[in-house]
C-alpha atoms as a PDB file:
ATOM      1  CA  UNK A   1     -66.255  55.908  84.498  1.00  0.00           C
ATOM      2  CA  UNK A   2     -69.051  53.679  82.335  1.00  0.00           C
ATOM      3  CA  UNK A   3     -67.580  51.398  80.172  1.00  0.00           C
ATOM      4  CA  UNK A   4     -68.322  51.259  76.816  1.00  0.00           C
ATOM      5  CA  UNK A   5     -69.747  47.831  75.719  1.00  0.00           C
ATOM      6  CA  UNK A   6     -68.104  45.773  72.806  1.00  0.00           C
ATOM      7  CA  UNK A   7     -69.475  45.895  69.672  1.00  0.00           C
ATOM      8  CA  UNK A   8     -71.458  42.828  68.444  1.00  0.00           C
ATOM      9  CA  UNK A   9     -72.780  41.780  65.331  1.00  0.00           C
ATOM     10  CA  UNK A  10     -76.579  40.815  66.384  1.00  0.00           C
ATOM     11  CA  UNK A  11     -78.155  40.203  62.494  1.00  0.00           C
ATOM     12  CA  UNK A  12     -77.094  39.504  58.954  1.00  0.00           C
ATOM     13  CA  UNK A  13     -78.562  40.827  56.130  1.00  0.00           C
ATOM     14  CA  UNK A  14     -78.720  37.978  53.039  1.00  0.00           C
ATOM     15  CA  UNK A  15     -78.989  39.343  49.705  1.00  0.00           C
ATOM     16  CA  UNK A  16     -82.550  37.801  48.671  1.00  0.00           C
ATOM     17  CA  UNK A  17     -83.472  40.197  51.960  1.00  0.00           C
ATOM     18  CA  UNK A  18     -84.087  37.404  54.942  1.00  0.00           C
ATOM     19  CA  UNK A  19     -82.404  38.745  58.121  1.00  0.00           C
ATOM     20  CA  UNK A  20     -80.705  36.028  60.553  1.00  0.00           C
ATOM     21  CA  UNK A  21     -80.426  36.899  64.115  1.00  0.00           C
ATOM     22  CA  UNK A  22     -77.044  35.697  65.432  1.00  0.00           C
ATOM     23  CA  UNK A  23     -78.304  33.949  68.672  1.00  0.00           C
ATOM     24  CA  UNK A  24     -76.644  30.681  70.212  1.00  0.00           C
ATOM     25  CA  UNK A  25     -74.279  30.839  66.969  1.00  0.00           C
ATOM     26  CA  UNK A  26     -70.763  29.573  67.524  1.00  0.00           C
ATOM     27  CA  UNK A  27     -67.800  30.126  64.756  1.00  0.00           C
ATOM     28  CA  UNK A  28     -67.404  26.038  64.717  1.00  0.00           C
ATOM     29  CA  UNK A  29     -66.213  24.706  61.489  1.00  0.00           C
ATOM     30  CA  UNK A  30     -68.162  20.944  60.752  1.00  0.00           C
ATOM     31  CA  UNK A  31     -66.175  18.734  58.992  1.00  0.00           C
ATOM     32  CA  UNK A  32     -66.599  15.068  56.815  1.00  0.00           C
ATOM     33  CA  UNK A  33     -63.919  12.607  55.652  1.00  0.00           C
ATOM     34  CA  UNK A  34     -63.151  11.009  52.467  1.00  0.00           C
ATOM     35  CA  UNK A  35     -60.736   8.280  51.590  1.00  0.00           C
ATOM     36  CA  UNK A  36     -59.346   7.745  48.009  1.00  0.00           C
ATOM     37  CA  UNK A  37     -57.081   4.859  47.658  1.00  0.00           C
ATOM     38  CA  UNK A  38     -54.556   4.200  44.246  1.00  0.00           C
ATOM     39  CA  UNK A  39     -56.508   2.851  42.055  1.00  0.00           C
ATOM     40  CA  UNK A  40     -60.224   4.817  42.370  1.00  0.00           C
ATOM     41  CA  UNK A  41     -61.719   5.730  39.409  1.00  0.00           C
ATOM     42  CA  UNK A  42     -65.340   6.717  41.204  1.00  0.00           C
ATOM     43  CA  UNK A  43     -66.935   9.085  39.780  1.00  0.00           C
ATOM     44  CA  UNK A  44     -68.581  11.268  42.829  1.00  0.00           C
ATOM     45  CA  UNK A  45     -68.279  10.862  46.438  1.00  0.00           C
ATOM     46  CA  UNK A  46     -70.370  12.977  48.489  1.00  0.00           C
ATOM     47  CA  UNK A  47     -69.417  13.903  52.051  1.00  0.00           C
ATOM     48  CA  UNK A  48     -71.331  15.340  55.472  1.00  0.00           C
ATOM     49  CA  UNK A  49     -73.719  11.938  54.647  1.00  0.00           C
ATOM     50  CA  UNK A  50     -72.888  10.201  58.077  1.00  0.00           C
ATOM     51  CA  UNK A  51     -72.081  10.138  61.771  1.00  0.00           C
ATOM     52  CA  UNK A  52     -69.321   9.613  63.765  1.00  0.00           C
ATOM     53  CA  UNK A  53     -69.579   5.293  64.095  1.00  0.00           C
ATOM     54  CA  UNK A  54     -70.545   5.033  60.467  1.00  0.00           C
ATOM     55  CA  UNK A  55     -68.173   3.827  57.996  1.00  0.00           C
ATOM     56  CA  UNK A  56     -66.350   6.420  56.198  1.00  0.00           C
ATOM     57  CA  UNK A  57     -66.724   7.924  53.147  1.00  0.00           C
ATOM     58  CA  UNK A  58     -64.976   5.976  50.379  1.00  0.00           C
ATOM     59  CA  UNK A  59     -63.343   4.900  46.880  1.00  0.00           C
ATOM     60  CA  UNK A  60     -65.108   2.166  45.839  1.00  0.00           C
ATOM     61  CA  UNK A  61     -61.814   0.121  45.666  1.00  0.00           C
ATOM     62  CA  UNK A  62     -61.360  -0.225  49.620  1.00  0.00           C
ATOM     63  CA  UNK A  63     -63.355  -3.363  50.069  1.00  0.00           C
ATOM     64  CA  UNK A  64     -63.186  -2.738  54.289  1.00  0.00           C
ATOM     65  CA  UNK A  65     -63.663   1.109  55.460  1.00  0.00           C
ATOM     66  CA  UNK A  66     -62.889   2.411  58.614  1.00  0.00           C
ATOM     67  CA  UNK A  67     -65.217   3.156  61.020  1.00  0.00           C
ATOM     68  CA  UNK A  68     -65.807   6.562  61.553  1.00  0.00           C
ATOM     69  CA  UNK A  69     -64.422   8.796  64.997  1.00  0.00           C
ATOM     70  CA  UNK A  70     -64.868  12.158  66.135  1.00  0.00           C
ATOM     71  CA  UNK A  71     -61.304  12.662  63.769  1.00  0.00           C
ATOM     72  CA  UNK A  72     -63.803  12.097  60.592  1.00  0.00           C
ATOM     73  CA  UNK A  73     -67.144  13.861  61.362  1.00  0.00           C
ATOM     74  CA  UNK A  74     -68.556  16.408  63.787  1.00  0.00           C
ATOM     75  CA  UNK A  75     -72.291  16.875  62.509  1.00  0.00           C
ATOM     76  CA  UNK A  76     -75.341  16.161  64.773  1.00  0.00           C
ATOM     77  CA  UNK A  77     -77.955  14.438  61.171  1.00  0.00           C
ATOM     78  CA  UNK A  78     -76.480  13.267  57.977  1.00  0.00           C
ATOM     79  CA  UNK A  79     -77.277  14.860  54.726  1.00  0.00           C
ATOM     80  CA  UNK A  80     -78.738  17.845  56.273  1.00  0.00           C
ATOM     81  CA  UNK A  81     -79.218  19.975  59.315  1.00  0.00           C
ATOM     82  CA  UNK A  82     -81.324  19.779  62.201  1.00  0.00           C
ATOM     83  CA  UNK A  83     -84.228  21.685  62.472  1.00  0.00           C
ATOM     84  CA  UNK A  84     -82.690  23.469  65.672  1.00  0.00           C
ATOM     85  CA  UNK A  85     -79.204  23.965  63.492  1.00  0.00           C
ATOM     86  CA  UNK A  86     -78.119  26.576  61.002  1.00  0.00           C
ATOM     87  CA  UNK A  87     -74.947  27.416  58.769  1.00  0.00           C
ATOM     88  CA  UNK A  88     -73.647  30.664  57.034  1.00  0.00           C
ATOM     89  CA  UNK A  89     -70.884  28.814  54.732  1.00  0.00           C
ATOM     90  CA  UNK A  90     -67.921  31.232  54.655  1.00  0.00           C
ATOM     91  CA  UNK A  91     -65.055  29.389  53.323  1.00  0.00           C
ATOM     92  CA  UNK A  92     -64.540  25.630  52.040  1.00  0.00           C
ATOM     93  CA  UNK A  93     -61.014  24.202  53.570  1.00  0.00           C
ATOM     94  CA  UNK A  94     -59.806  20.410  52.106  1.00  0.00           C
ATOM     95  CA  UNK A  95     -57.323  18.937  54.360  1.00  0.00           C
ATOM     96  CA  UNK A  96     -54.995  15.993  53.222  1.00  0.00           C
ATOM     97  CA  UNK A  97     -53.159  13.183  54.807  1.00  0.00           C
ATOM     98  CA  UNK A  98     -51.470  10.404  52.972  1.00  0.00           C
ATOM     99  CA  UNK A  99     -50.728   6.811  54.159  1.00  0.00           C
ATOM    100  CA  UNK A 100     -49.852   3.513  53.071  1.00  0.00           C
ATOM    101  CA  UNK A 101     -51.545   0.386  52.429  1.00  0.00           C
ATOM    102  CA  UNK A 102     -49.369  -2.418  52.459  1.00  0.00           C
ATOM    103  CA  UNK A 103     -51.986  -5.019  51.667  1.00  0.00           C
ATOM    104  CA  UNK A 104     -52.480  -8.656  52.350  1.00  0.00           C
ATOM    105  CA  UNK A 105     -52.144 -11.987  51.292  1.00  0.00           C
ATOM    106  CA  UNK A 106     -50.159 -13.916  48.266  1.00  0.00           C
ATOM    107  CA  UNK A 107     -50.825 -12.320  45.912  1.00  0.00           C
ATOM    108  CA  UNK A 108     -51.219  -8.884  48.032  1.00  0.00           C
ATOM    109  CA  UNK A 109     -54.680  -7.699  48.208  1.00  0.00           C
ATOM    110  CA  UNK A 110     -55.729  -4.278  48.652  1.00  0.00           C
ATOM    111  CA  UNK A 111     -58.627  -2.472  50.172  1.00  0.00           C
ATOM    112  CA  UNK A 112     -58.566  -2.819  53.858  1.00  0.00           C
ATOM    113  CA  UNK A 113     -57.692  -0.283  56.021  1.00  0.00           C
ATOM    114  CA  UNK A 114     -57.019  -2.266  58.591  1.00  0.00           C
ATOM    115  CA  UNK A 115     -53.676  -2.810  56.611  1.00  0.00           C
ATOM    116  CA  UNK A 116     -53.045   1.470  56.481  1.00  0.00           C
ATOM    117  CA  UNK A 117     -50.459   2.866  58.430  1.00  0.00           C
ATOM    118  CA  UNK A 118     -47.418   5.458  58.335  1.00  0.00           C
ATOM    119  CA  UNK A 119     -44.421   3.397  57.533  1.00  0.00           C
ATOM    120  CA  UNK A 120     -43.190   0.927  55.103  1.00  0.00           C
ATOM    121  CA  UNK A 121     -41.217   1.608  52.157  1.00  0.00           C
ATOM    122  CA  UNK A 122     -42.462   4.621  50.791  1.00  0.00           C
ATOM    123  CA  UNK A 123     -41.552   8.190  52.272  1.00  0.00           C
ATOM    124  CA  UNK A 124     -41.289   8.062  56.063  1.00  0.00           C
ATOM    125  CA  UNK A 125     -42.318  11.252  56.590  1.00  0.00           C
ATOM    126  CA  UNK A 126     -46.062  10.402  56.129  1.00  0.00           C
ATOM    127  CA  UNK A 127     -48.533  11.728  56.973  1.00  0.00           C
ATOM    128  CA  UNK A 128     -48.038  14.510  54.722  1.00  0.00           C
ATOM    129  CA  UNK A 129     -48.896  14.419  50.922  1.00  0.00           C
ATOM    130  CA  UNK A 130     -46.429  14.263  48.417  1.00  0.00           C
ATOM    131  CA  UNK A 131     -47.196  16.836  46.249  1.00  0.00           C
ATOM    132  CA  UNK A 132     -47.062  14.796  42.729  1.00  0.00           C
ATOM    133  CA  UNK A 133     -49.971  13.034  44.603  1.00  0.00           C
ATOM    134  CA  UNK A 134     -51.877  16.028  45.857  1.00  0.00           C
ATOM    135  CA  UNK A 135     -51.207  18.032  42.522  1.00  0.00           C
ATOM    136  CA  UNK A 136     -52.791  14.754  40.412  1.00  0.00           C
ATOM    137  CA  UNK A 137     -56.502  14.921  42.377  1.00  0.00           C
ATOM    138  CA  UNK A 138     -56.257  18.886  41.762  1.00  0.00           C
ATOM    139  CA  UNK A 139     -56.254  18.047  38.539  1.00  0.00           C
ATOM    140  CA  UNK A 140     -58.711  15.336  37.887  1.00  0.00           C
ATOM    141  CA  UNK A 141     -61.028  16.159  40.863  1.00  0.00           C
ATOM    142  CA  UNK A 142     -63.588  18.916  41.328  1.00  0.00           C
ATOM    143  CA  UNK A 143     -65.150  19.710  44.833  1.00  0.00           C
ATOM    144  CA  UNK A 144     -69.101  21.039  44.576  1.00  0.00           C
ATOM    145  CA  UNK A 145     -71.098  22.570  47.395  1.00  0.00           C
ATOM    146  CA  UNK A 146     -74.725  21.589  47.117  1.00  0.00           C
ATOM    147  CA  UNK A 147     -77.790  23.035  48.818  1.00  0.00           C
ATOM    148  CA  UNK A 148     -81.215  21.635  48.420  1.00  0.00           C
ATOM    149  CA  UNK A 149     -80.854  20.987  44.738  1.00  0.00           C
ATOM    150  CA  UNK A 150     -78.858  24.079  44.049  1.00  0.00           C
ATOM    151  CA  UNK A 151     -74.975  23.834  43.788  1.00  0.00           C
ATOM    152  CA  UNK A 152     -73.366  27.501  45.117  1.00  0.00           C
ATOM    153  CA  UNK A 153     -69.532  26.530  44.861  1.00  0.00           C
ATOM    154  CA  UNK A 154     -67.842  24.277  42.148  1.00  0.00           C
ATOM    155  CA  UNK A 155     -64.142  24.504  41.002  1.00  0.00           C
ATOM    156  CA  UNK A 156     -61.366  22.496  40.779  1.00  0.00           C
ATOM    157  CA  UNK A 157     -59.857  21.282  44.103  1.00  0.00           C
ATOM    158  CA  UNK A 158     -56.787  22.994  44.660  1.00  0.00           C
ATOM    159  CA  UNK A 159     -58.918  26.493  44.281  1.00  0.00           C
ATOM    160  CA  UNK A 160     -60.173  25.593  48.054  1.00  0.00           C
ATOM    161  CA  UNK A 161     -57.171  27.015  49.856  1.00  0.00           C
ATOM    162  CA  UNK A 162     -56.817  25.200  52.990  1.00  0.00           C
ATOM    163  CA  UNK A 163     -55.174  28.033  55.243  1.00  0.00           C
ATOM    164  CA  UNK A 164     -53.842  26.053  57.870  1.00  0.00           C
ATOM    165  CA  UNK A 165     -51.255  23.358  58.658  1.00  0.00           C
ATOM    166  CA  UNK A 166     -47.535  22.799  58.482  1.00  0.00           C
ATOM    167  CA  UNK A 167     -45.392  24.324  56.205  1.00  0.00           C
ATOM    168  CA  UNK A 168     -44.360  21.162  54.200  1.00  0.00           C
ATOM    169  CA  UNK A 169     -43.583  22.511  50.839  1.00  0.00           C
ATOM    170  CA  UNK A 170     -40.439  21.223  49.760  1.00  0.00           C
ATOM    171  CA  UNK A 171     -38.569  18.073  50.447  1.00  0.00           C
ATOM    172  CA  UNK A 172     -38.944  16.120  53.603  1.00  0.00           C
ATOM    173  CA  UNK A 173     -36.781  13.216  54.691  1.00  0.00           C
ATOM    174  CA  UNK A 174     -35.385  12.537  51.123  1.00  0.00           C
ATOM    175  CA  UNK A 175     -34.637  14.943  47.787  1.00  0.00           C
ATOM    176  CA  UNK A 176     -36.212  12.336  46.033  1.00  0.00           C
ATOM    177  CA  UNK A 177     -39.776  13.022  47.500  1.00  0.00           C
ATOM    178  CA  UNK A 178     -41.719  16.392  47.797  1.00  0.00           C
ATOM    179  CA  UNK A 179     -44.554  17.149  50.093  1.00  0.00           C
ATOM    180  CA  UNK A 180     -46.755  19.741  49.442  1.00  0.00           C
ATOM    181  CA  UNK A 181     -50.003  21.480  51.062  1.00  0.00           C
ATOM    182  CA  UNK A 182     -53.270  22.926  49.738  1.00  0.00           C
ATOM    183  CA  UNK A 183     -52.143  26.207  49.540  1.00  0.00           C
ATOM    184  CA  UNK A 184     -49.987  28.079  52.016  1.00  0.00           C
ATOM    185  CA  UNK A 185     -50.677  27.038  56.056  1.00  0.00           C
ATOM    186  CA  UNK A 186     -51.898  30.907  57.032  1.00  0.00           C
ATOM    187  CA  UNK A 187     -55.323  32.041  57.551  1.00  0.00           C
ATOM    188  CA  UNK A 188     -54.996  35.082  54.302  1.00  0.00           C
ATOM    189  CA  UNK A 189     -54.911  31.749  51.937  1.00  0.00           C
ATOM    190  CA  UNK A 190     -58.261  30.386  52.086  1.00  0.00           C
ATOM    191  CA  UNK A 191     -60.466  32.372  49.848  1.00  0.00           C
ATOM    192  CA  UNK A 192     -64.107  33.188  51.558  1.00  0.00           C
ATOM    193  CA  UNK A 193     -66.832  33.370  49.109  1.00  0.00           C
ATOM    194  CA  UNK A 194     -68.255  36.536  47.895  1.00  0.00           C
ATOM    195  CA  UNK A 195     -71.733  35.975  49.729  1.00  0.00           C
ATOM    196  CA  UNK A 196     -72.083  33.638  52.592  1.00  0.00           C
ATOM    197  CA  UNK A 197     -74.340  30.402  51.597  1.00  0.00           C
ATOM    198  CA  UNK A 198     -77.077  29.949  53.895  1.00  0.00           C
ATOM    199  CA  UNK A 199     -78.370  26.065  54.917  1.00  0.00           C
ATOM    200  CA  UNK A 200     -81.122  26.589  57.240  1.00  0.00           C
ATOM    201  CA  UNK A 201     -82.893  24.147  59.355  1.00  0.00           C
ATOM    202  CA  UNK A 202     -84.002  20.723  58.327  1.00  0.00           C
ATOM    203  CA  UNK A 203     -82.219  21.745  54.704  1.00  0.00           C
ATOM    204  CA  UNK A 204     -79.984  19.319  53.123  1.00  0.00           C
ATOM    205  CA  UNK A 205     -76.686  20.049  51.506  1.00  0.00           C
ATOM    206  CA  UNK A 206     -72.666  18.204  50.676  1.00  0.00           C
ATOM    207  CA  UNK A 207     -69.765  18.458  49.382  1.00  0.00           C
ATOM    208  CA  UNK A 208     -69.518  16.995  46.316  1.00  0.00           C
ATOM    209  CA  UNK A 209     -65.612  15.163  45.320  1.00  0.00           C
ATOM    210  CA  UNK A 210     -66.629  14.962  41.587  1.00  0.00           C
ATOM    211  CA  UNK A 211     -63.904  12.893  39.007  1.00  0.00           C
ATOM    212  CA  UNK A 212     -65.636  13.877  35.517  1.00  0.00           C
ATOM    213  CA  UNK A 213     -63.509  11.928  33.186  1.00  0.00           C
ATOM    214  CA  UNK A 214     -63.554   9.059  35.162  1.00  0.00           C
ATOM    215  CA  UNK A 215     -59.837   8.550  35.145  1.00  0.00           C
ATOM    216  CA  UNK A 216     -58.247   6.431  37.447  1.00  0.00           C
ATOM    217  CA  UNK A 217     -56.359   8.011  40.828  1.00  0.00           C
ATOM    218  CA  UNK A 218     -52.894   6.291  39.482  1.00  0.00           C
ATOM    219  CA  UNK A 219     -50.441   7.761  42.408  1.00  0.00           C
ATOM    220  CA  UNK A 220     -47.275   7.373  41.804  1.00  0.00           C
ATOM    221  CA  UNK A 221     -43.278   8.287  43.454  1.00  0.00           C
ATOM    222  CA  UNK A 222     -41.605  11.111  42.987  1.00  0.00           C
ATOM    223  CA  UNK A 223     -39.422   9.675  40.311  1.00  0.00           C
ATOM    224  CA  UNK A 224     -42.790   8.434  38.488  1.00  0.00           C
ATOM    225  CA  UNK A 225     -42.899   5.104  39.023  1.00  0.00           C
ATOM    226  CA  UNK A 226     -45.995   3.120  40.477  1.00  0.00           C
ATOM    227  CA  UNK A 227     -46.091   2.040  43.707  1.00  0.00           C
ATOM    228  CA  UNK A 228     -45.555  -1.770  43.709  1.00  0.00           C
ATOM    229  CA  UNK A 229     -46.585  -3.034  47.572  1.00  0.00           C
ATOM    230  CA  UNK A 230     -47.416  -0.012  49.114  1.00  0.00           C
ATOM    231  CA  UNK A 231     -50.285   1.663  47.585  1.00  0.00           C
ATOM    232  CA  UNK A 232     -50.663   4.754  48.994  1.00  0.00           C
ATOM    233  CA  UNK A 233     -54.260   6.253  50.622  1.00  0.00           C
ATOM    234  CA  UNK A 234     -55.137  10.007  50.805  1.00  0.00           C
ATOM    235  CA  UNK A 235     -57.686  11.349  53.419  1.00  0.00           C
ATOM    236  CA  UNK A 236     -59.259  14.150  52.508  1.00  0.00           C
ATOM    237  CA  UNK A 237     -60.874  16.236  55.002  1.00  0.00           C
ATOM    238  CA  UNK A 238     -63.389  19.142  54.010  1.00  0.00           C
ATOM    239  CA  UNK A 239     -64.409  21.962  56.437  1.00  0.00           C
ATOM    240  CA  UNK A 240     -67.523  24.117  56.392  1.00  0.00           C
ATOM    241  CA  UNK A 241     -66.014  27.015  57.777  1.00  0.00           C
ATOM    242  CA  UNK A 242     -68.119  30.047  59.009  1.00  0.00           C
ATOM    243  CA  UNK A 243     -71.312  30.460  61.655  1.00  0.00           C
ATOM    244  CA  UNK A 244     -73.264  27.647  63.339  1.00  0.00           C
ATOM    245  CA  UNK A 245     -75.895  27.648  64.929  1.00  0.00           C
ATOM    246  CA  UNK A 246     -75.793  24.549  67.891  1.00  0.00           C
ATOM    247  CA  UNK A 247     -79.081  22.337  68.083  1.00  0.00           C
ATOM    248  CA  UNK A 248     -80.521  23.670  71.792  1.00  0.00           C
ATOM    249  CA  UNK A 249     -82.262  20.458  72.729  1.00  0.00           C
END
């Protein structure tokens, strides 16, 4: 009896015509980190700019980053792709974690992330977001993607589905404090694009984290009042999710 083979998707036609031949390409999402802490009132960050060992991405308002691990960045050159690497950009997934900063000092200080963790007197359910937190950078913040000097995606950031994660809407340890995710935690939620978004080798590209009104990040509790010693910090992690090409060297 012969076997019938599997079917396999050996090319892709883009749009503008240029075929790409699906050789050594994995389905490995890469990934950058951004930090916001209470307080930030930057006006742009832009991720997939460094290496695992480099600080991290930050507000401008933590005075002492953390030094980047595998946990924050999985690219092989910053700002752009290796001339042995290539992308086709499917989907755009945010991913958020919220801790504390409990700051330093008399009076306290804040800034340092060596003074982050997951306890302390606000919710002790953290990691997860609360989602007066979360819902307050979807509404000031928007996330861009930028290629070369062309920008493909831009919307507001709670359009980026994240389609993964735990099912944490609702309350969580106490009625008076939500959690909430970035859209529901099932692959159907994240929304692909309507045409893949090539980055070919040696190109550069980001994400973009854009705050156009400059307001300041002012989290707060679920009852609405500022945090008074434990300012919280949100880590934002952004997935390019669709085909990669591996360097081969």
């Amino acid at each position: 009896m012969t076997m019938l083979s599997q079917a396999q998707i050996t090319e892709i036609r883009m749009p503008d015509g240029r075929v790409i031949s699906l050789v050594d390409w994995t389905d490995r999402p890469l990934y950058s980190t951004l930090d916001i802490e209470d307080g930030a009132n930057d006006p742009l960050y832009t991720l997939f700019g460094y290496l695992s060992g480099d600080p991290v991405q930050s507000s401008s308002n933590i005075t002492n980053r953390r030094t980047s691990t595998d946990r924050d960045t999985n690219i092989e050159q910053p700002g752009g792709l290796a001339s042995t690497e290539e992308l086709l950009i499917y989907s755009v997934k945010p991913e958020f974690f919220q801790l504390c900063d409990h700051g330093h000092g008399s009076p306290l200080t804040y800034g340092d992330s060596d003074d982050w963790d997951i306890f302390g007197g606000i919710p002790p359910f953290l990691p997860l977001v609360e989602s007066q937190n979360l819902k307050l950078l979807q509404r000031l913040l928007l996330l861009r993607l930028r290629v070369s000097k062309k920008y493909y995606m831009e919307a507001g950031l709670g359009y980026y589905n994240t389609g993964f994660g735990v099912d944490s809407t609702g309350a969580s340890g106490s009625t008076n404090h939500l959690v909430g995710n970035n859209g529901s935690p099932g692959a159907y939620a994240a929304r692909p694009v309507v045409i893949p978004v090539h980055v070919g080798g040696q190109e550069k590209y980001a994400v973009e984290i854009v705050n156009p009104s400059g307001t300041v990040i002012d989290f707060a509790d679920s009852t609405g009042a500022d945090y008074d010693t434990d300012h919280p910090v949100i880590t934002c992690r952004v997935y390019l999710d669709g085909l990669y090409k591996r360097p081969t060297g």
